[in-house]
C-alpha atoms as a PDB file:
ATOM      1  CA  UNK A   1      -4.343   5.620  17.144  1.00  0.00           C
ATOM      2  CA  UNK A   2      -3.170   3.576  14.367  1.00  0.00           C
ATOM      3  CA  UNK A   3      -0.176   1.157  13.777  1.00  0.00           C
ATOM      4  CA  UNK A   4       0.975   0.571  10.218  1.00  0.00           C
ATOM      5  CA  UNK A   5       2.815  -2.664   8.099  1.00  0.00           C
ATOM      6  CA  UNK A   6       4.842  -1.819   5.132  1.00  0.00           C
ATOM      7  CA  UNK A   7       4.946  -4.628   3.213  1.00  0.00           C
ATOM      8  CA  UNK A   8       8.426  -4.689   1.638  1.00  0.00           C
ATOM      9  CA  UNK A   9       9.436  -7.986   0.839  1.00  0.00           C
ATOM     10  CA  UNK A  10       8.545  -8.328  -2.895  1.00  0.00           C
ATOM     11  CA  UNK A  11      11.063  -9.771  -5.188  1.00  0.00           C
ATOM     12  CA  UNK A  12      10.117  -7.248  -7.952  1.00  0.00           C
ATOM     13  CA  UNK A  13      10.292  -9.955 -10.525  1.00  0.00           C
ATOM     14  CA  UNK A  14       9.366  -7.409 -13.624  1.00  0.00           C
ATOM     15  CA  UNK A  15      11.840  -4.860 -12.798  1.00  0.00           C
ATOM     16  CA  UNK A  16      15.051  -6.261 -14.669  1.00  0.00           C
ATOM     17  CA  UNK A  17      17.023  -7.086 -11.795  1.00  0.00           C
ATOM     18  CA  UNK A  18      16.662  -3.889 -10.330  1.00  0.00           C
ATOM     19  CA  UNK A  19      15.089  -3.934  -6.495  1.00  0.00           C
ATOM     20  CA  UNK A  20      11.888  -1.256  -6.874  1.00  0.00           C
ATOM     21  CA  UNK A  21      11.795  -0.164  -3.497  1.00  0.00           C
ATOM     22  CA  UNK A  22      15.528   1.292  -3.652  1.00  0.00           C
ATOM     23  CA  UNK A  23      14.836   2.542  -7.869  1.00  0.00           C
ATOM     24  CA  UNK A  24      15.124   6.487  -7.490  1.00  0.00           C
ATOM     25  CA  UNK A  25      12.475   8.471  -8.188  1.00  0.00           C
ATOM     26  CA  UNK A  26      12.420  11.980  -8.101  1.00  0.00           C
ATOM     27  CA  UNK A  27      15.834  11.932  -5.512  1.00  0.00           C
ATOM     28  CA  UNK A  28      14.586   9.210  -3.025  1.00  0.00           C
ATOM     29  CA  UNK A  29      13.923   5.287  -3.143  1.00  0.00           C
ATOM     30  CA  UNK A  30      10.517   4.346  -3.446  1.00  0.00           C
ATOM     31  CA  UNK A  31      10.139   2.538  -0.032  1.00  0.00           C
ATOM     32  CA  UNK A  32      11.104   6.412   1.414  1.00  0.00           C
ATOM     33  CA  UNK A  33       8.548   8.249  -0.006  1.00  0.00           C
ATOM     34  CA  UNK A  34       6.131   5.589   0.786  1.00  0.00           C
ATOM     35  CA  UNK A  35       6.957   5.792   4.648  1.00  0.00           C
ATOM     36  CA  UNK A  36       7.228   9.773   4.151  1.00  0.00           C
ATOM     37  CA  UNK A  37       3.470   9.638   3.981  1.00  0.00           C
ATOM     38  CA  UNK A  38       2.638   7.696   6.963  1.00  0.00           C
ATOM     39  CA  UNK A  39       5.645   9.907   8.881  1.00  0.00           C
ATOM     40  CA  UNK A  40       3.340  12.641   8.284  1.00  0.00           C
ATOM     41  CA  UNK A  41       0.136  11.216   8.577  1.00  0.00           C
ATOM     42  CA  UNK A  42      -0.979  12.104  12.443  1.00  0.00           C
ATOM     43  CA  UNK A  43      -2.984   9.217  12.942  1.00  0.00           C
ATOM     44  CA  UNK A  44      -0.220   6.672  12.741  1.00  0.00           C
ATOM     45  CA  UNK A  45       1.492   6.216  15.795  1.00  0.00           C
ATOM     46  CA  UNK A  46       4.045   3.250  15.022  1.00  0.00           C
ATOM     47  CA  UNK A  47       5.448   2.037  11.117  1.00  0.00           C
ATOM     48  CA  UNK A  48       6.783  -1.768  10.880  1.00  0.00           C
ATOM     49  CA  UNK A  49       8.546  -2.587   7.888  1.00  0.00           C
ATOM     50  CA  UNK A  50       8.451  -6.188   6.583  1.00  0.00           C
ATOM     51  CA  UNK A  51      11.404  -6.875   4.723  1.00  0.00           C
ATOM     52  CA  UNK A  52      12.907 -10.073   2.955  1.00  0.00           C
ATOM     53  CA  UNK A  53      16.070 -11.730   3.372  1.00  0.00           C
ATOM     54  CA  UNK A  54      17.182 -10.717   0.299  1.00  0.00           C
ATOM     55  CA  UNK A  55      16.765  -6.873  -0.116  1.00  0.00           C
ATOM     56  CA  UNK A  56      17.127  -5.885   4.599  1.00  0.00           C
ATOM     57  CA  UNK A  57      20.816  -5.248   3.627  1.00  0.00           C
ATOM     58  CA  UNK A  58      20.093  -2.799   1.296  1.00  0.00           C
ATOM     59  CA  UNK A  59      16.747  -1.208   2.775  1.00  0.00           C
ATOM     60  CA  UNK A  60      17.792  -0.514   6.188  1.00  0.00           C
ATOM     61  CA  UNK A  61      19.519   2.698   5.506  1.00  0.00           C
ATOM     62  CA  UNK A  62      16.301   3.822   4.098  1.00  0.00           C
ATOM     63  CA  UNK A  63      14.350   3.421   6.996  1.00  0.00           C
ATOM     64  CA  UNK A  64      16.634   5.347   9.514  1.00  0.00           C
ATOM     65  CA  UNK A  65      15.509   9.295   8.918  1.00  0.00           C
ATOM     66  CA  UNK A  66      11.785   7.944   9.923  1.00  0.00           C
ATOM     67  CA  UNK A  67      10.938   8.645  13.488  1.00  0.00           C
ATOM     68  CA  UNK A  68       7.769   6.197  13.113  1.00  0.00           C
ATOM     69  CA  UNK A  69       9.141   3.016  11.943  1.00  0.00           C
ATOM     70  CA  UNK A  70      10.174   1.161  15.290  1.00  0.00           C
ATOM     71  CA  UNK A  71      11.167  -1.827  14.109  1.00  0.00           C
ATOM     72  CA  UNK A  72      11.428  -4.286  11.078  1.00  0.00           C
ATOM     73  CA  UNK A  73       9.662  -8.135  10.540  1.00  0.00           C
ATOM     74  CA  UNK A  74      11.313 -11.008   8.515  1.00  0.00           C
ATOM     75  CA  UNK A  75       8.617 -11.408   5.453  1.00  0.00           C
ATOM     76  CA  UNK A  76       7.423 -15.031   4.503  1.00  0.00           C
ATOM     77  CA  UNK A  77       6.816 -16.515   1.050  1.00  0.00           C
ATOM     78  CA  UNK A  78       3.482 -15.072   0.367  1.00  0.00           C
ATOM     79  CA  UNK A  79       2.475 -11.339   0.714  1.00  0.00           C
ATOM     80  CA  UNK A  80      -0.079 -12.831   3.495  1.00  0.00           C
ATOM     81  CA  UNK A  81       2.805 -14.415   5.673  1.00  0.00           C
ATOM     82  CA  UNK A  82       4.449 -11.033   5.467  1.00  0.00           C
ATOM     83  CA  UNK A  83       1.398  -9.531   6.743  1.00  0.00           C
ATOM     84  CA  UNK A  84       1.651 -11.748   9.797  1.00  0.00           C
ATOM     85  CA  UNK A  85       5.136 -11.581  10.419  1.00  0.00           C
ATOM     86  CA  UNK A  86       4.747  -7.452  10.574  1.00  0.00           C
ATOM     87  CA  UNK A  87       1.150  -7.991  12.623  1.00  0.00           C
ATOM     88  CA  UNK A  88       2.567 -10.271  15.246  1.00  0.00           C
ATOM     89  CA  UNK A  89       5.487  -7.891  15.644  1.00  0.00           C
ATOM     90  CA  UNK A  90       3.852  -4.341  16.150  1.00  0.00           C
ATOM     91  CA  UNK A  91       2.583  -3.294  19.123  1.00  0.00           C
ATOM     92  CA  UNK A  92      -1.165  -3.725  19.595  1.00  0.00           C
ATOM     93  CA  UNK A  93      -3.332  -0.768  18.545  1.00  0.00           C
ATOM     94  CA  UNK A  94      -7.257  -0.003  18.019  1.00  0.00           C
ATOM     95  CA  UNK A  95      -6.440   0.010  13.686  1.00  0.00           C
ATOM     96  CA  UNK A  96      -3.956  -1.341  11.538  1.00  0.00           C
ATOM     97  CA  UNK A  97      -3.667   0.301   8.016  1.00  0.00           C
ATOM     98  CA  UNK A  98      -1.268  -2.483   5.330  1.00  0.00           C
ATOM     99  CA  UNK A  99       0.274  -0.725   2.651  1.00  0.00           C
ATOM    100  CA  UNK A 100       2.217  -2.294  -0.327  1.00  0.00           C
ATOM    101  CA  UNK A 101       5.675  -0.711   0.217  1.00  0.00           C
ATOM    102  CA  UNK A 102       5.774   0.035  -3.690  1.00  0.00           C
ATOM    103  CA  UNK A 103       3.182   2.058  -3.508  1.00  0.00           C
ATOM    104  CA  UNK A 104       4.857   5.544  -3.283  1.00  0.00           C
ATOM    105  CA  UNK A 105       2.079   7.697  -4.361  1.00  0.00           C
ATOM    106  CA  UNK A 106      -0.053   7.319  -1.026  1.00  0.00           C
ATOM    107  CA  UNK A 107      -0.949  10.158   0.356  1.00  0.00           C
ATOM    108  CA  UNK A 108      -2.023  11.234   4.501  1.00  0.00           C
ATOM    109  CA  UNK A 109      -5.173  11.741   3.263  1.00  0.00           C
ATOM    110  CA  UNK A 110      -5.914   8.810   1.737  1.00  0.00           C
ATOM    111  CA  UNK A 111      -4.422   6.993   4.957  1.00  0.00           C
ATOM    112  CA  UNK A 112      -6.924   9.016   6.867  1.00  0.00           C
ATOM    113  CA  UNK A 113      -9.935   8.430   4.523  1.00  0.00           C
ATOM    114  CA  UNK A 114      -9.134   4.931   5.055  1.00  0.00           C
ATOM    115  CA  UNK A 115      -9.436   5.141   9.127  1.00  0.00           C
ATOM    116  CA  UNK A 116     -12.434   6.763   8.613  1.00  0.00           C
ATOM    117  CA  UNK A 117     -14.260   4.631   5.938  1.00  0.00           C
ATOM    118  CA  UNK A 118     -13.000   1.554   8.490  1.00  0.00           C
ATOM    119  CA  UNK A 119     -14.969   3.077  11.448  1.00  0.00           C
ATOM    120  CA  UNK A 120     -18.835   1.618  10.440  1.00  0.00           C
ATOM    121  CA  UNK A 121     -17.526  -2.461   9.642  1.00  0.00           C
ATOM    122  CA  UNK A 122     -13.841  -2.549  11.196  1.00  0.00           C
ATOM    123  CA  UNK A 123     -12.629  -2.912   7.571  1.00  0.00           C
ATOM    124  CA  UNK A 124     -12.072  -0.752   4.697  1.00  0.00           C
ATOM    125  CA  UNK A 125      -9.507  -1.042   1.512  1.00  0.00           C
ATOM    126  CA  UNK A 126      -9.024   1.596  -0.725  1.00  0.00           C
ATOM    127  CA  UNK A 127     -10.011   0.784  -4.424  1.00  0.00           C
ATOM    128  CA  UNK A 128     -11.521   3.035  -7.861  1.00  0.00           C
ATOM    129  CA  UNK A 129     -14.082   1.887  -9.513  1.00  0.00           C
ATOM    130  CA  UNK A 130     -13.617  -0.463 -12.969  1.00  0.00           C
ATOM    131  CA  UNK A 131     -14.047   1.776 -15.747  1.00  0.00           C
ATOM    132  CA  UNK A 132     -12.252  -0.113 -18.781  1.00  0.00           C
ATOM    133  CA  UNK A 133     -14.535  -2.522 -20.708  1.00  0.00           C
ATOM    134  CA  UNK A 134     -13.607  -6.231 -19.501  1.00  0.00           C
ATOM    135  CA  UNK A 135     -13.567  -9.103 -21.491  1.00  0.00           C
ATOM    136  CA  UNK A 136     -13.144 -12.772 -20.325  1.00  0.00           C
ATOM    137  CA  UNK A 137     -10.702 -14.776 -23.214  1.00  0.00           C
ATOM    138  CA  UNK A 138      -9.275 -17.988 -23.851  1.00  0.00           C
ATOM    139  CA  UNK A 139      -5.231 -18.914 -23.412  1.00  0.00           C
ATOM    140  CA  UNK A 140      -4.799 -17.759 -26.962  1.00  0.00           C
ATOM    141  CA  UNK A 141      -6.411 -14.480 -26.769  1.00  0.00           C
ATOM    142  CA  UNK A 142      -9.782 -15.470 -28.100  1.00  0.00           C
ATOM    143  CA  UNK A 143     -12.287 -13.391 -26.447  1.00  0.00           C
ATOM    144  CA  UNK A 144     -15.393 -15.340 -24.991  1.00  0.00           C
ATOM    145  CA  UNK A 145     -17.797 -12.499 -23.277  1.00  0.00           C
ATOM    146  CA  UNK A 146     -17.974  -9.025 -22.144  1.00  0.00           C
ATOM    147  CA  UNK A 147     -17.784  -8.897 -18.418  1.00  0.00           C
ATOM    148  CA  UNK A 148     -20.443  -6.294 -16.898  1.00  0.00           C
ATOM    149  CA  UNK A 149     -18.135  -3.513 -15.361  1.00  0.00           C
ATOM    150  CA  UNK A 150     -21.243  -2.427 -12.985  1.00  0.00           C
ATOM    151  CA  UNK A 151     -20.018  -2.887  -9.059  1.00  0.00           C
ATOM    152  CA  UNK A 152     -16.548  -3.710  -9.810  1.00  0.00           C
ATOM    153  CA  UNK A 153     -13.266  -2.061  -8.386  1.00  0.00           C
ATOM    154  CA  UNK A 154      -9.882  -2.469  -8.736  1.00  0.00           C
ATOM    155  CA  UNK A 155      -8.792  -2.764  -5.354  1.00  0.00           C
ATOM    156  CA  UNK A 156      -5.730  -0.881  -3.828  1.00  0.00           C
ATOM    157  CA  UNK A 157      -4.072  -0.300  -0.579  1.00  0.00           C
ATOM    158  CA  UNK A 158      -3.941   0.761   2.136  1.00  0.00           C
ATOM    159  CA  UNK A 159      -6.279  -1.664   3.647  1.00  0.00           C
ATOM    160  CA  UNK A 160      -7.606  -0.575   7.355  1.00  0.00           C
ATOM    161  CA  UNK A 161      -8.614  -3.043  10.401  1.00  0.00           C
ATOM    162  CA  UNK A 162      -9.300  -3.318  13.851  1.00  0.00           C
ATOM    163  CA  UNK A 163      -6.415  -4.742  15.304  1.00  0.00           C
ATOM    164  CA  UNK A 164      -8.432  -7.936  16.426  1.00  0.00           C
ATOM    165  CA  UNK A 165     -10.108  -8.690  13.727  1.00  0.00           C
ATOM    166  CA  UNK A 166      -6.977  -8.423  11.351  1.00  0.00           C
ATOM    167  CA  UNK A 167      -5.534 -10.550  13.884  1.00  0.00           C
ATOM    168  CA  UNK A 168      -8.055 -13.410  14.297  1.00  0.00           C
ATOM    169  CA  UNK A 169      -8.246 -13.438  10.183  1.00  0.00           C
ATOM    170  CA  UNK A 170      -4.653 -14.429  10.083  1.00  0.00           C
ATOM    171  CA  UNK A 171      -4.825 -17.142  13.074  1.00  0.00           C
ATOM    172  CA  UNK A 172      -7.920 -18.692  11.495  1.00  0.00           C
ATOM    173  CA  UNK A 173      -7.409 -18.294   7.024  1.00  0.00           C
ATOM    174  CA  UNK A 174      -3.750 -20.117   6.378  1.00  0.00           C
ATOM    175  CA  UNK A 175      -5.132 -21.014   2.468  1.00  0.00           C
ATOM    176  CA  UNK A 176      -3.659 -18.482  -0.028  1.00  0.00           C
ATOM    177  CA  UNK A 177      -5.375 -15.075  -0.451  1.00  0.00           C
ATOM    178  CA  UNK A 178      -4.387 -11.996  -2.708  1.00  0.00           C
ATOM    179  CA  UNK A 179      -5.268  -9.687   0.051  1.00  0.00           C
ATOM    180  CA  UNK A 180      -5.781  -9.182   3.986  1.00  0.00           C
ATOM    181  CA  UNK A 181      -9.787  -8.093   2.804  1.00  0.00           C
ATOM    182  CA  UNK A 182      -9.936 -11.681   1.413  1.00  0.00           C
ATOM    183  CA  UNK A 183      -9.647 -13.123   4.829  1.00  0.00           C
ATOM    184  CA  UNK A 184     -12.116 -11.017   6.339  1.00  0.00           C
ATOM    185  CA  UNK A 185     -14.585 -11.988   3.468  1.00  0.00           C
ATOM    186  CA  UNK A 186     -14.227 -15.412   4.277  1.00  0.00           C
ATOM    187  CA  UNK A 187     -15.086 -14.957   7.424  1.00  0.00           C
ATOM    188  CA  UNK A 188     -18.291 -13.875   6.610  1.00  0.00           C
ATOM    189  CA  UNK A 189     -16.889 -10.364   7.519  1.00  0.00           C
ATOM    190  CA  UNK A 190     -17.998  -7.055   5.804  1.00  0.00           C
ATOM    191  CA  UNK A 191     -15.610  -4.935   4.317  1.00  0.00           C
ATOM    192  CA  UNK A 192     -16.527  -1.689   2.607  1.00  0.00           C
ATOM    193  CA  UNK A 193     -14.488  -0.026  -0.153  1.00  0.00           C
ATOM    194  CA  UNK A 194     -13.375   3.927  -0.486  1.00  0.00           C
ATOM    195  CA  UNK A 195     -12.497   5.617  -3.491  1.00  0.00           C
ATOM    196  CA  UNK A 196      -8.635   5.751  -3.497  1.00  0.00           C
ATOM    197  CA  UNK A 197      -6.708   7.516  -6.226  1.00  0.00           C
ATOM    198  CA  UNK A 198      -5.689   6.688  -9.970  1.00  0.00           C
ATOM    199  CA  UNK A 199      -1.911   8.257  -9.148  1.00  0.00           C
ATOM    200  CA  UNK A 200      -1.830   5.552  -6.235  1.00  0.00           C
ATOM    201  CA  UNK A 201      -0.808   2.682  -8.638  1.00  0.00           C
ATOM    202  CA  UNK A 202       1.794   0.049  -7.585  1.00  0.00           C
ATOM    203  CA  UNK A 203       5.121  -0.025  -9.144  1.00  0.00           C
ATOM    204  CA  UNK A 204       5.607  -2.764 -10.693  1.00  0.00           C
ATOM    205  CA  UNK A 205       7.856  -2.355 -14.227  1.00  0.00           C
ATOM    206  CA  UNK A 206      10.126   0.148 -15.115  1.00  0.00           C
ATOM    207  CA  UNK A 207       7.714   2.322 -16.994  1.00  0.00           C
ATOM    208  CA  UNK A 208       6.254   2.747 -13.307  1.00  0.00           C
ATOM    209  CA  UNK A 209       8.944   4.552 -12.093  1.00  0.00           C
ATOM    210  CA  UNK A 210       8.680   7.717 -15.224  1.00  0.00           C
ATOM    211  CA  UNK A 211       5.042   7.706 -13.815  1.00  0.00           C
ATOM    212  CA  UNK A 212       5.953   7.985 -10.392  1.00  0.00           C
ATOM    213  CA  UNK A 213       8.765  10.473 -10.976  1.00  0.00           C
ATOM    214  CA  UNK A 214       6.192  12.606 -13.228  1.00  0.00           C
ATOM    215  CA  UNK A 215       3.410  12.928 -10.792  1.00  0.00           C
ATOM    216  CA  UNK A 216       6.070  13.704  -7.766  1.00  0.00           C
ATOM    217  CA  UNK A 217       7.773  16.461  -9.402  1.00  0.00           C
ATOM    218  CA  UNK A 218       3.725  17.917 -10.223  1.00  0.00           C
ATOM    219  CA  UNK A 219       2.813  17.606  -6.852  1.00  0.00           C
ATOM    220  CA  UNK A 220       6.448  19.691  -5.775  1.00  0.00           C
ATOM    221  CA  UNK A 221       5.882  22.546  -8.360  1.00  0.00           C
ATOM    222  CA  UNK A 222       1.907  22.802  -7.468  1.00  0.00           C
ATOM    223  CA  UNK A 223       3.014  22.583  -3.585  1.00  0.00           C
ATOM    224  CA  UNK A 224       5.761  25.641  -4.468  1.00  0.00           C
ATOM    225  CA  UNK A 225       3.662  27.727  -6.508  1.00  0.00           C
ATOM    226  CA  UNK A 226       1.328  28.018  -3.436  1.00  0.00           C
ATOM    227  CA  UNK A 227       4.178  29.064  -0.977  1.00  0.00           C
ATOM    228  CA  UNK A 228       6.036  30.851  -2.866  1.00  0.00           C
ATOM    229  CA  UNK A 229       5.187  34.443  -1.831  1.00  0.00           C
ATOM    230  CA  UNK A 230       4.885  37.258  -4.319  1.00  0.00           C
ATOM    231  CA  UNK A 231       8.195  39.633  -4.854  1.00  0.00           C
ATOM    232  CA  UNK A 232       8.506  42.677  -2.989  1.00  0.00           C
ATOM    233  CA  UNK A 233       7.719  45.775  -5.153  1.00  0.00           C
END
């Protein structure tokens, strides 16, 4: 079985004073529909929540309808420390899957193809393939080369581990790191990538949330349409 950290301690910087993970989209805060899909997911046996000083107030309420979170972790000042507050709080497991709490668009099957891409290196973060052209340019905007696209991903999460490597990463890297997969890598540690999904995008601005909302509301009407059962003649 799996344990899970919700990393929900952001201080959603680009959302105009507005807290992202309690924003409404499509009837719920974004932190609950994130933790909806790891409630349903069967593989994950316990959810910790890592929340800030800042936003627990408000949050808390949001985490009571879900059997799976058992408790909550004090976050730190970088993403990484809130990783370790949540890891050194949960109870230890064979996997632990990190997910960015503002990323409400995760789905059980993505959690699952996750445990499963995990299984050949103990590591495995979910990611699509770069498909924009990128170009490297100066402070003022002047381009200076094209960047060959070939091999690169924009990574996502969740991001799966065994328990003691995740663990060992965070006792041994202390410099700064965008991600938990960053650790492992400098380690010397392999880490293989999945193909995650273009609707599981972080929300990070306003605009995110008419995204979110629009996708949700699809995924309710196609879910319907196949229950729905035809009228009686």
């Amino acid at each position: 079985m799996a344990s899970a950290i919700i990393v929900a301690a952001g201080s959603s910087r680009r959302m105009d004073g507005q807290d992202k993970l309690l924003a409404p989209v499509a009837g719920k805060p974004v932190l609950a529909h994130t933790l909806a899909a790891f409630e349903r997911c069967a593989a994950i046996s316990e959810v910790i929540v890592v929340l800030s000083a800042h936003n627990a107030d408000g949050l808390l309420p949001v985490l009571r309808p879900f059997r799976k979170v058992t408790r909550t972790a004090k976050g730190g000042l970088r993403r990484q420390d809130s990783v370790r507050a949540g890891l050194f709080s949960l109870t230890p497991a064979d996997w632990v899957v990190v997910h960015d709490g503002a990323r409400p668009l995760v789905t059980p099957g993505i959690i699952s193809q996750g445990l499963e891409a995990a299984q050949s290196t103990g590591a495995a973060t979910a990611g699509l393939p770069v498909v924009d052209t990128l170009k490297a340019a100066r402070g003022d905007g002047t381009i200076i080369r094209t960047v060959p696209r070939e091999g690169l991903w924009a990574v996502q999460t969740p991001q799966v581990f065994r328990y003691p490597l995740l663990l060992n990463a965070h006792e041994r890297i202390h410099e700064d790191v965008t991600d938990d997969c960053a650790m492992l890598e400098r380690l010397g540690h392999q880490v293989v990538v999945f193909e995650g999904s273009r609707f599981n995008f972080k929300v990070t601005t306003p605009e995110d949330l008419l995204l979110a909302g629009a996708v949700l509301r699809s995924r309710r009407a196609s879910t319907g349409s196949r229950t729905r059962r035809p009228a009686a003649p």
